[in-house]
C-alpha atoms as a PDB file:
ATOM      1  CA  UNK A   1      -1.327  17.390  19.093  1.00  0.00           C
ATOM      2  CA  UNK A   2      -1.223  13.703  17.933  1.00  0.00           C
ATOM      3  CA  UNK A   3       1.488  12.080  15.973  1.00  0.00           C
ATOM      4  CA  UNK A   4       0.797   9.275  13.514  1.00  0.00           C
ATOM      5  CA  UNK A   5       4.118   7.551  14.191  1.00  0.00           C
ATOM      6  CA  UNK A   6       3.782   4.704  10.760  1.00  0.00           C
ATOM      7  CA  UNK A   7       1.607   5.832   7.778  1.00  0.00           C
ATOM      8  CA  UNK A   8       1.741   5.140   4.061  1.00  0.00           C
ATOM      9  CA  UNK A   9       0.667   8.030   1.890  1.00  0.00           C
ATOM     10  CA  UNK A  10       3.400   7.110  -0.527  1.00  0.00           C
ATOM     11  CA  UNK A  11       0.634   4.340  -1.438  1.00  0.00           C
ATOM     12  CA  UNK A  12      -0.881   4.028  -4.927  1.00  0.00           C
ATOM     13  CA  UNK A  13      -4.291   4.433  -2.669  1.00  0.00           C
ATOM     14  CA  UNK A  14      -2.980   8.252  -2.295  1.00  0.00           C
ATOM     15  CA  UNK A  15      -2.218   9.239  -5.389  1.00  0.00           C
ATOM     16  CA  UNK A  16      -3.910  12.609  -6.395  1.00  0.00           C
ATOM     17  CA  UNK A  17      -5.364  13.220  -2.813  1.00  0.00           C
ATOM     18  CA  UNK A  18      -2.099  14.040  -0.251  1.00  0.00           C
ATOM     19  CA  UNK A  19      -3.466  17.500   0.180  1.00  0.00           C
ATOM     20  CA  UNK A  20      -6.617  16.889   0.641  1.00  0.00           C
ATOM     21  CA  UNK A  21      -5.725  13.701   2.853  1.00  0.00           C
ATOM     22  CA  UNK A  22      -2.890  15.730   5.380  1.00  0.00           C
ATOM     23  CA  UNK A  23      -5.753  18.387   5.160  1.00  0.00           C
ATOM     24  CA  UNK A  24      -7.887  16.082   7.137  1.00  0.00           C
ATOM     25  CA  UNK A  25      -5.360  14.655   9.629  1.00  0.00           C
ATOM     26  CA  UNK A  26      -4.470  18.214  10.405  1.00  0.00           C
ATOM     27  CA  UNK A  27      -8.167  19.108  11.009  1.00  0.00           C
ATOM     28  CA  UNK A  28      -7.772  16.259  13.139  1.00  0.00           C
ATOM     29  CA  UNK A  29      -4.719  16.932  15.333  1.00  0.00           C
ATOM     30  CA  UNK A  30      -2.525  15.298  13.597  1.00  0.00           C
ATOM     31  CA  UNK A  31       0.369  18.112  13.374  1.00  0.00           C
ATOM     32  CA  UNK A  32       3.390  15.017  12.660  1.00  0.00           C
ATOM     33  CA  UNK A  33       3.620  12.067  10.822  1.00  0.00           C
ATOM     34  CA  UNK A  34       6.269   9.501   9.882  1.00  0.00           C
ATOM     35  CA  UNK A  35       5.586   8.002   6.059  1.00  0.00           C
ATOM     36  CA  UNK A  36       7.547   4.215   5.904  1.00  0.00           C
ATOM     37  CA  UNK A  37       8.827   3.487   2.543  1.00  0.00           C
ATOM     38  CA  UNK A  38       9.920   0.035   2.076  1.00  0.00           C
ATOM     39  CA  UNK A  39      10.804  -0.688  -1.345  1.00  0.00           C
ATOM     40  CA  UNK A  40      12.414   1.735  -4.246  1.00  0.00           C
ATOM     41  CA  UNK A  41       9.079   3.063  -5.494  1.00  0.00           C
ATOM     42  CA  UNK A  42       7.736   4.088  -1.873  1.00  0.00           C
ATOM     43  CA  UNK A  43      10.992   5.475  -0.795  1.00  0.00           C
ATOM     44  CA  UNK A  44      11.344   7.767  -3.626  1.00  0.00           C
ATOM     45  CA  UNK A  45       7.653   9.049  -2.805  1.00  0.00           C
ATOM     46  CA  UNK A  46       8.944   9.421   0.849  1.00  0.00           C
ATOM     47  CA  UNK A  47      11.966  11.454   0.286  1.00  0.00           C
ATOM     48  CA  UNK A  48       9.652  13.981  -1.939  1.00  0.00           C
ATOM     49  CA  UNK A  49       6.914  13.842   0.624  1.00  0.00           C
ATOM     50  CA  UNK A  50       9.329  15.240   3.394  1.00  0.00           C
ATOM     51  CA  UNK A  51      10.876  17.792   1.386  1.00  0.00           C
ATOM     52  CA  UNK A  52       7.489  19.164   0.807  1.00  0.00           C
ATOM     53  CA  UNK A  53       5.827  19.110   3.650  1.00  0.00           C
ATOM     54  CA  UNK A  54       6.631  20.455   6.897  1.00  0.00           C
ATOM     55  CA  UNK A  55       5.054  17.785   9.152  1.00  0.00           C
ATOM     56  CA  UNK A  56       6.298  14.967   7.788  1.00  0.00           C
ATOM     57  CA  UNK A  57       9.391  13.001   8.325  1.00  0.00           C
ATOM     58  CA  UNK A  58      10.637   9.333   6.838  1.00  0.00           C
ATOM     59  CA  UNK A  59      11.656   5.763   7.670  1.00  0.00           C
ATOM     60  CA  UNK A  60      13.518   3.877   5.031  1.00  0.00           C
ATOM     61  CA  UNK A  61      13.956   0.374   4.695  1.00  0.00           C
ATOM     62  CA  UNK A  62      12.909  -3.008   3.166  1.00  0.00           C
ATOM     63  CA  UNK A  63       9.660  -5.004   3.831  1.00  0.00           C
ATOM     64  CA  UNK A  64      10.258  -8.283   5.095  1.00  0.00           C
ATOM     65  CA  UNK A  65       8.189  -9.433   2.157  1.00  0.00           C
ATOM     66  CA  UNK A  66      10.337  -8.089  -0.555  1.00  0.00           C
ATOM     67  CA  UNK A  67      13.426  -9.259   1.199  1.00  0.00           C
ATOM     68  CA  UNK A  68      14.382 -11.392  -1.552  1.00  0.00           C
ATOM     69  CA  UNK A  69      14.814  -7.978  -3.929  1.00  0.00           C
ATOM     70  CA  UNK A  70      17.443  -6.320  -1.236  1.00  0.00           C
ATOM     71  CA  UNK A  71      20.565  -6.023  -3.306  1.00  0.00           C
ATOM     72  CA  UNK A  72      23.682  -4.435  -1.951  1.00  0.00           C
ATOM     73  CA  UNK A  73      23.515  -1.335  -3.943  1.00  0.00           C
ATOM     74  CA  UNK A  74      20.005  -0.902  -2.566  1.00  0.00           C
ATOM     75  CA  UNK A  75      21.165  -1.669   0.767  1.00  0.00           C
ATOM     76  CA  UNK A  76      24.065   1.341  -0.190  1.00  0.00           C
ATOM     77  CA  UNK A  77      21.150   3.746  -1.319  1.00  0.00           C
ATOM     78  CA  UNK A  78      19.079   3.739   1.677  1.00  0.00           C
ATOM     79  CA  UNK A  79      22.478   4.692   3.943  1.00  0.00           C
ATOM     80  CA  UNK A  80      23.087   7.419   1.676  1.00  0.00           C
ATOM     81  CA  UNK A  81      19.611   8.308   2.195  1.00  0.00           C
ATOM     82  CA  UNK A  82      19.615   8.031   5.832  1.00  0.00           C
ATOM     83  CA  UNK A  83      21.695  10.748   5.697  1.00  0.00           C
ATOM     84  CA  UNK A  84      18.870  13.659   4.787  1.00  0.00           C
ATOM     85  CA  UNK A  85      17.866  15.261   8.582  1.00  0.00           C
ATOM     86  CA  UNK A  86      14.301  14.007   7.681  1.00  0.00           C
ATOM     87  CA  UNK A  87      14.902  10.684   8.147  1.00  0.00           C
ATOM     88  CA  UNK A  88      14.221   9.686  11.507  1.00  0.00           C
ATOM     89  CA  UNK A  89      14.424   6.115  11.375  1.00  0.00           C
ATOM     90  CA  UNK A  90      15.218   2.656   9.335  1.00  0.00           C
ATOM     91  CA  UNK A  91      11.916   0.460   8.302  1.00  0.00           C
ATOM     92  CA  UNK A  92      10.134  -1.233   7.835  1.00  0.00           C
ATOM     93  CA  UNK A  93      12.457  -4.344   8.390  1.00  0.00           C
ATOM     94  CA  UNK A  94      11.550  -7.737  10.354  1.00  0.00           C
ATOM     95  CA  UNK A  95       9.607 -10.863   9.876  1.00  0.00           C
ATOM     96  CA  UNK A  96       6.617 -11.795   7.514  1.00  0.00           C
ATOM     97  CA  UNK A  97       5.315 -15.249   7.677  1.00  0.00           C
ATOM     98  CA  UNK A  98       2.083 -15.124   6.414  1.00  0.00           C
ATOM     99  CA  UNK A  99       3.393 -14.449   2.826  1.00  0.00           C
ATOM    100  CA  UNK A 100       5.882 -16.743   1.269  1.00  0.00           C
ATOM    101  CA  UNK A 101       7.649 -14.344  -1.430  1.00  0.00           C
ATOM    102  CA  UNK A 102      10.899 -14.269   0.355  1.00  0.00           C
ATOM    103  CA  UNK A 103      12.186 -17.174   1.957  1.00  0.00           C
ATOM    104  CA  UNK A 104      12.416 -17.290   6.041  1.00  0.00           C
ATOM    105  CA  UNK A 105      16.289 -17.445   5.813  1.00  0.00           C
ATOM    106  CA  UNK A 106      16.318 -14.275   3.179  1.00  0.00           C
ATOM    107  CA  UNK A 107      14.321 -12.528   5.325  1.00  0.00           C
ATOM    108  CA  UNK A 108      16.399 -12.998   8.366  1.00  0.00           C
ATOM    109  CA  UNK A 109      19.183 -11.972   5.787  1.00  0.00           C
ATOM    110  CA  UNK A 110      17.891  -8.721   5.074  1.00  0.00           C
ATOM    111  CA  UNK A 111      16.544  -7.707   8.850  1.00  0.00           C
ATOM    112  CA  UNK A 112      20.021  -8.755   9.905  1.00  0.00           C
ATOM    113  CA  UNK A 113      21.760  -5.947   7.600  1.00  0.00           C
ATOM    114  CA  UNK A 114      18.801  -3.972   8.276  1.00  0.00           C
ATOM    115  CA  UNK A 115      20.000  -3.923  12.283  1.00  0.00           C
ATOM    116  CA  UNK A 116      23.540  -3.553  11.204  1.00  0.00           C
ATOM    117  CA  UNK A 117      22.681  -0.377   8.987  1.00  0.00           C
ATOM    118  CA  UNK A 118      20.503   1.202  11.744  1.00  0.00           C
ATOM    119  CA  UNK A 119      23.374   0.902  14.095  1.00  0.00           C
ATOM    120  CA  UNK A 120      25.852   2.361  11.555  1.00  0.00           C
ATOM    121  CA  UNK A 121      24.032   5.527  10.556  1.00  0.00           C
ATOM    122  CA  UNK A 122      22.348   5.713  14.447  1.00  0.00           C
ATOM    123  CA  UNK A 123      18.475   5.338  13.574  1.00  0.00           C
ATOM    124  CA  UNK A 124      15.990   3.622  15.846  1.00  0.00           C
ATOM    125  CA  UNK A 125      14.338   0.408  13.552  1.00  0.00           C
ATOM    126  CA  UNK A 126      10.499   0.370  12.866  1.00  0.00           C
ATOM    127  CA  UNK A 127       9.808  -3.443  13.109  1.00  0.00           C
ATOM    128  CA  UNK A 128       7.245  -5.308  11.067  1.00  0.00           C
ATOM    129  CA  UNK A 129       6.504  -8.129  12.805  1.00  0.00           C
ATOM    130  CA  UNK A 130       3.353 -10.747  11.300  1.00  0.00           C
ATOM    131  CA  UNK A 131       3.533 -14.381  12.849  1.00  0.00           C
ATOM    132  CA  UNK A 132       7.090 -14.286  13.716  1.00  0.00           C
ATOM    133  CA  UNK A 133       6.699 -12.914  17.407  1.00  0.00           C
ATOM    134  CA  UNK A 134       9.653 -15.249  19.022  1.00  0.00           C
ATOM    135  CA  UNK A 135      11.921 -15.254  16.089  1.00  0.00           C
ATOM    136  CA  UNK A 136      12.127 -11.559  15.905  1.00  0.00           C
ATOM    137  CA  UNK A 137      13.175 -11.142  19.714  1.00  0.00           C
ATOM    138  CA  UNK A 138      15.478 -13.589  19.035  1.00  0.00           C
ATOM    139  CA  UNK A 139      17.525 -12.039  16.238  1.00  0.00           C
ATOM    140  CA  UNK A 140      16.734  -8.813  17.723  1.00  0.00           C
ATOM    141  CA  UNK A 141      18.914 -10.252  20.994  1.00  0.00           C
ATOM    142  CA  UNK A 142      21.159 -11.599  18.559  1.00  0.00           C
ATOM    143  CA  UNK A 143      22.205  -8.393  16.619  1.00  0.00           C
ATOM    144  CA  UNK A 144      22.333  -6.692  19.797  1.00  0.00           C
ATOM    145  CA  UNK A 145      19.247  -4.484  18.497  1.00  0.00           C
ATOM    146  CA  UNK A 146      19.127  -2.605  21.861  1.00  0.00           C
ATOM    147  CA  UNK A 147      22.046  -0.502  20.389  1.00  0.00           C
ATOM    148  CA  UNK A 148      19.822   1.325  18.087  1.00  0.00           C
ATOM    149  CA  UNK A 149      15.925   0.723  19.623  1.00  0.00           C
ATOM    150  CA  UNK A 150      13.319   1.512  17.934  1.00  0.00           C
ATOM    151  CA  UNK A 151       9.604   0.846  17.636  1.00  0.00           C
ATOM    152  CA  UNK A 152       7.238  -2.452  17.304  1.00  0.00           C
ATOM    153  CA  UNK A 153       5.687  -1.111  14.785  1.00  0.00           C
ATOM    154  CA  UNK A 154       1.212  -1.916  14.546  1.00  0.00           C
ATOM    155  CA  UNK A 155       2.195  -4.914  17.411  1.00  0.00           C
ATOM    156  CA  UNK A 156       0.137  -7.806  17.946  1.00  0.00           C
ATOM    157  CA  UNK A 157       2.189  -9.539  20.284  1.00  0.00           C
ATOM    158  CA  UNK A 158       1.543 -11.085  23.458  1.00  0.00           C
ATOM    159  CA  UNK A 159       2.385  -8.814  26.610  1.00  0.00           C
ATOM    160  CA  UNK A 160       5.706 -11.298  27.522  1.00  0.00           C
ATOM    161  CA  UNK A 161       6.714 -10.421  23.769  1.00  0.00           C
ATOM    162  CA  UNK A 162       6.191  -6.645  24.384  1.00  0.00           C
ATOM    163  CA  UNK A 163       8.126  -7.327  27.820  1.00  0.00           C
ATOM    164  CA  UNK A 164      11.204  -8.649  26.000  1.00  0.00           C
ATOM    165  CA  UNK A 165      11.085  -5.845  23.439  1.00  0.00           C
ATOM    166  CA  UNK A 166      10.781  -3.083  25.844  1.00  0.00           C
ATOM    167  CA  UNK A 167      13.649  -4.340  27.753  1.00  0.00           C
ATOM    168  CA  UNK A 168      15.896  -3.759  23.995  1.00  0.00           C
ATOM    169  CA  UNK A 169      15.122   0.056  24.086  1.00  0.00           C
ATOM    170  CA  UNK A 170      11.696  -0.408  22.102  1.00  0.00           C
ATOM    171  CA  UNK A 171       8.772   1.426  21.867  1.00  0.00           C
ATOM    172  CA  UNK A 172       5.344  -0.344  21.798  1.00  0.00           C
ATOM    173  CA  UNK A 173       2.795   1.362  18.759  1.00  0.00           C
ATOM    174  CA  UNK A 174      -0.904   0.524  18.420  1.00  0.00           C
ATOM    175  CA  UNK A 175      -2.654   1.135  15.145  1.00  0.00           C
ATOM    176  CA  UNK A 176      -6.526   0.553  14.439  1.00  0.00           C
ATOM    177  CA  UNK A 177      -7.079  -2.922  15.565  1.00  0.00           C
ATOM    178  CA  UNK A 178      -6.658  -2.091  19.138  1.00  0.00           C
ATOM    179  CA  UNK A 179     -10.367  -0.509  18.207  1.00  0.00           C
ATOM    180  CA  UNK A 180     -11.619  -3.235  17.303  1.00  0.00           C
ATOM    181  CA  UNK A 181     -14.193  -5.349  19.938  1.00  0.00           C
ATOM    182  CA  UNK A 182     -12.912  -8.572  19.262  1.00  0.00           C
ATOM    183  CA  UNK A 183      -9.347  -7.363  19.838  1.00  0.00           C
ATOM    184  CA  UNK A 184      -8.835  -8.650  23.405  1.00  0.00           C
ATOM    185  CA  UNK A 185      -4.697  -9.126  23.621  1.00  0.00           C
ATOM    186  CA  UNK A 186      -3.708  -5.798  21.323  1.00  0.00           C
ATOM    187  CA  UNK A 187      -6.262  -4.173  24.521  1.00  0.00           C
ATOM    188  CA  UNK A 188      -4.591  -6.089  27.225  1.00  0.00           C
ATOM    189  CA  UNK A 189      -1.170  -4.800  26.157  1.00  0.00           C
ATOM    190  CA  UNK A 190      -1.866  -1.169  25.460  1.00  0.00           C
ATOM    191  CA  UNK A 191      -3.053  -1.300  29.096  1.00  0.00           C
ATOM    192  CA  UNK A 192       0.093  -2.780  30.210  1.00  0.00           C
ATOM    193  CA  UNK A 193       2.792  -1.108  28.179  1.00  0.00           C
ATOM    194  CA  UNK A 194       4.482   1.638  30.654  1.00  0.00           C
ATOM    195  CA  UNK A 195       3.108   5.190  29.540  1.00  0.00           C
ATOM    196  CA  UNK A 196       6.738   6.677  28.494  1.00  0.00           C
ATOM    197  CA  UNK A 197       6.959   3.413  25.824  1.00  0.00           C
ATOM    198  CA  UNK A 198       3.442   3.808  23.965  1.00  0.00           C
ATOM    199  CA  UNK A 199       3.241   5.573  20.348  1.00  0.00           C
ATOM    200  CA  UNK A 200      -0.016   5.197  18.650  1.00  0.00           C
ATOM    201  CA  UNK A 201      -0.265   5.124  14.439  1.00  0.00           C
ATOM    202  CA  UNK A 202      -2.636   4.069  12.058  1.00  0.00           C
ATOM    203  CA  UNK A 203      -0.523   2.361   9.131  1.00  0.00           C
ATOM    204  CA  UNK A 204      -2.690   3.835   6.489  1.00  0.00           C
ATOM    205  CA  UNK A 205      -4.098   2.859   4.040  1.00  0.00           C
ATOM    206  CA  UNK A 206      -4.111  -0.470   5.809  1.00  0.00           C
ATOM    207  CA  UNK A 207      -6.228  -1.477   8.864  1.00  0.00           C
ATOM    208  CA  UNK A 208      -8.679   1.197   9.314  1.00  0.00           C
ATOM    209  CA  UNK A 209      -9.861   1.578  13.406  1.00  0.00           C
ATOM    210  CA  UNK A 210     -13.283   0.770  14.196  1.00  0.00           C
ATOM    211  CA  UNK A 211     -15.952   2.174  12.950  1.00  0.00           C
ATOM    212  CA  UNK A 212     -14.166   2.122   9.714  1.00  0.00           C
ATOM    213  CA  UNK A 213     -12.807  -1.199   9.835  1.00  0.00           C
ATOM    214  CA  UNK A 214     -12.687  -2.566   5.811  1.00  0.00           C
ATOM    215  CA  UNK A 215     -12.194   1.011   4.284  1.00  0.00           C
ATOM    216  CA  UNK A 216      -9.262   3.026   3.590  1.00  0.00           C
ATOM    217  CA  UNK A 217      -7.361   3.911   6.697  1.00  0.00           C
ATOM    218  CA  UNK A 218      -6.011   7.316   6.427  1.00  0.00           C
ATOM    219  CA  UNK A 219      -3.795   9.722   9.155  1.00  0.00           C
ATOM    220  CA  UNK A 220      -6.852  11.472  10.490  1.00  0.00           C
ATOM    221  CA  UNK A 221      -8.088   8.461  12.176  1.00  0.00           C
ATOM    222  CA  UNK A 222      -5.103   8.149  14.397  1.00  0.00           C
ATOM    223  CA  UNK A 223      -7.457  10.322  16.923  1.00  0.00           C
ATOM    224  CA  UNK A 224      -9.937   6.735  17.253  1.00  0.00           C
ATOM    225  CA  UNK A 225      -6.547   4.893  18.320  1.00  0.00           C
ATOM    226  CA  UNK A 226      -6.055   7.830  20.813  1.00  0.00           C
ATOM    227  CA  UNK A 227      -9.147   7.997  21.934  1.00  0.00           C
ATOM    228  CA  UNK A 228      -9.445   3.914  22.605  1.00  0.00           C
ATOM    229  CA  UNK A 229      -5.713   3.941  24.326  1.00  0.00           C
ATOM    230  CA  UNK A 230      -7.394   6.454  26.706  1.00  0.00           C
ATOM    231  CA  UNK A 231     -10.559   4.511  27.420  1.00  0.00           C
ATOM    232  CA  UNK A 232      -8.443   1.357  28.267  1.00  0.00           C
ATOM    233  CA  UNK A 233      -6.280   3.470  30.740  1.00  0.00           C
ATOM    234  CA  UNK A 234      -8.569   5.947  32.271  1.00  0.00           C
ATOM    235  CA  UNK A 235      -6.912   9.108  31.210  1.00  0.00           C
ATOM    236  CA  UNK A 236      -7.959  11.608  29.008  1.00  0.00           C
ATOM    237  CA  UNK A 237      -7.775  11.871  25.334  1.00  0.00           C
ATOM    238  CA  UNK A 238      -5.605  15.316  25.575  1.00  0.00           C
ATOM    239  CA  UNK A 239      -3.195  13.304  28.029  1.00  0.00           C
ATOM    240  CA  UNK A 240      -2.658  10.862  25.990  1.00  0.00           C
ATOM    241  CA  UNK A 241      -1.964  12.541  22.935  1.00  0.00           C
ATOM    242  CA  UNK A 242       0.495  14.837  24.599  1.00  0.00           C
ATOM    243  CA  UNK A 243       2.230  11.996  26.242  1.00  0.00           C
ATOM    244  CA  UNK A 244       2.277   9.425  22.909  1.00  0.00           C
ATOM    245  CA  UNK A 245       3.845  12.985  21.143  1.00  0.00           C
ATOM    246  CA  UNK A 246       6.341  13.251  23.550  1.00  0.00           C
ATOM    247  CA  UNK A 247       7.514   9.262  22.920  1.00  0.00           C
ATOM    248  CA  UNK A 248       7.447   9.885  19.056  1.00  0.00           C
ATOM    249  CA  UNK A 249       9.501  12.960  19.567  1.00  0.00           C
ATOM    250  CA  UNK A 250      12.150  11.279  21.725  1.00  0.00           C
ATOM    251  CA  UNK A 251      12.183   7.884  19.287  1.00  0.00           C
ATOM    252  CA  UNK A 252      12.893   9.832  16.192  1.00  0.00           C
ATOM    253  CA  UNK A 253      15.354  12.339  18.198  1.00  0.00           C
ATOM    254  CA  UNK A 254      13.203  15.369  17.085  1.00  0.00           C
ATOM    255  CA  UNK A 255      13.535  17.117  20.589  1.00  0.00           C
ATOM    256  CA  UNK A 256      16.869  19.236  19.394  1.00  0.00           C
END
C-alpha cells in the first residue's frame, strides 16, 4: 500500500477527471492520499474531496506565495476548519523566494501564524520550502516548530538542512525529482534520511517523476518515487512502501 503524502487534485488541471484520476492511483497502490489546499478556492475543493472519498484526508493552509492575501478572518477559517477529523495537518506554509508576489517579511508573517496555529489546534506543518533552505530552519527554531513537527514537504535541501529539520520532529518527503538522473543531492539525501523519517509524494499536478518529467504529475506515479527510494537503498519496493505508510500514518496521527 503506498501513500501519496502531498497531492493537488483540488487543481484546475483535475477538474472533470478525480474519478478517473484516484481510479488510477488505486490501480496503482495508492490506497491514501493527503490533498494540500493553500488558498480559499483549493481549500474549499479539499474539504469536499475528503468528505467524499474515503482515502483521502486534508492539509490546510496558505502558500508562501499568496502570503500577502492571509487576512485574519482567513487565518480564523482555516482553525475552524482544522477542526473536521479529516484534517490531518496545516500547509502548505513556509518560504518562496523564487516568486516575488509576497514580500520576504509577509511571508515570514504568515508562516509565523501558520506555526502558531498548528501548535494551537495540534497539527504537524507541511513545509514549502523553494530557495529559502536556512531561513526556514531558522524561524522554524525560532517558533519552537518542534512542538508541532511535521513534514518537509517535496525537499530539496542539502543533507545538513534535512539534519537540522529532523532534529525539530520532521519528516523528510521526496516527490518526482528524486527520479530524475541529474538529481544528485535530492538522491544523496533520500539515502541518508533514517528509514522511520522518509514519506514519499508526488505533488501532483506539478513535477511529474521520470519518465514523465514535463507532463501532468498525477497520484498514481507516487509508485516511480517508491520504486527509485528503493533502488537508492537496496530494499525492496514492497518494504518501502510499507515502511513510508507507516511514517504517513504516524505524521498525520491516523494510527487510532
Amino acid at each position: 500500500m503506498l501513500f501519496d503524502t502531498h497531492m493537488h487534485l483540488n487543481a484546475d488541471q483535475f477538474e472533470g477527471e478525480i474519478e478517473e484520476t484516484i481510479a488510477r492511483a488505486e490501480e496503482a497502490g495508492v490506497k491514501k492520499m493527503l490533498v494540500v489546499g493553500f488558498d480559499e478556492k483549493t481549500i474549499r475543493i479539499a474539504m469536499e474531496l475528503i468528505d467524499t472519498y474515503d482515502g483521502i484526508y486534508a492539509a490546510i493552509g496558505w502558500h508562501p506565495v499568496d502570503a500577502v492575501d492571509l487576512t485574519d478572518e482567513r487565518l480564523a477559517w482555516i482553525e475552524e476548519l482544522s477542526q473536521h477529523p479529516k484534517v490531518v495537518a496545516i500547509g502548505e506554509t513556509g518560504l518562496d523566494y523564487y516568486w516575488d508576489k509576497s514580500s520576504k517579511e509577509e511571508q515570514k508573517e504568515a508562516f509565523r501564524k501558520q506555526i502558531a496555529l498548528a501548535k494551537k489546534v495540534q497539527l504537524p506543518l507541511i513545509i514549502h520550502d523553494r530557495d529559502a533552505h536556512q531561513d526556514i530552519v531558522d524561524l522554524l527554531k525560532e517558533e519552537h516548530a518542534e512542538e508541532a513537527g511535521g513534514i518537509m514537504h517535496c525537499f530539496g535541501g542539502s543533507i545538513e538542512i534535512a539534519r537540522e529539520c529532523l532534529k525539530m520532529n520532521f519528516y523528510i518527503s521526496f516527490g518526482g525529482p528524486v527520479t530524475f538522473k541529474n538529481a544528485k543531492r535530492p538522491k544523496e539525501v533520500a539515502k541518508e534520511v533514517p528509514l522511520d523519517r522518509l514519506l514519499i509524494e508526488t505533488d501532483a499536478p506539478f513535477l511529474a517523476p521520470h519518465p514523465y518529467r514535463g507532463k501532468r504529475n498525477e497520484p498514481a506515479y507516487v509508485r516511480l518515487v517508491a520504486e527509485e527510494i528503493a533502488l537508492l537503498r537496496e530494499m525492496t519496493l514492497e518494504e518501502v512502501a510499507k515502511q513510508t505508510t507507516e511514517n504517513a500514518k504516524r505524521v498525520f496521527q491516523l494510527n487510532n
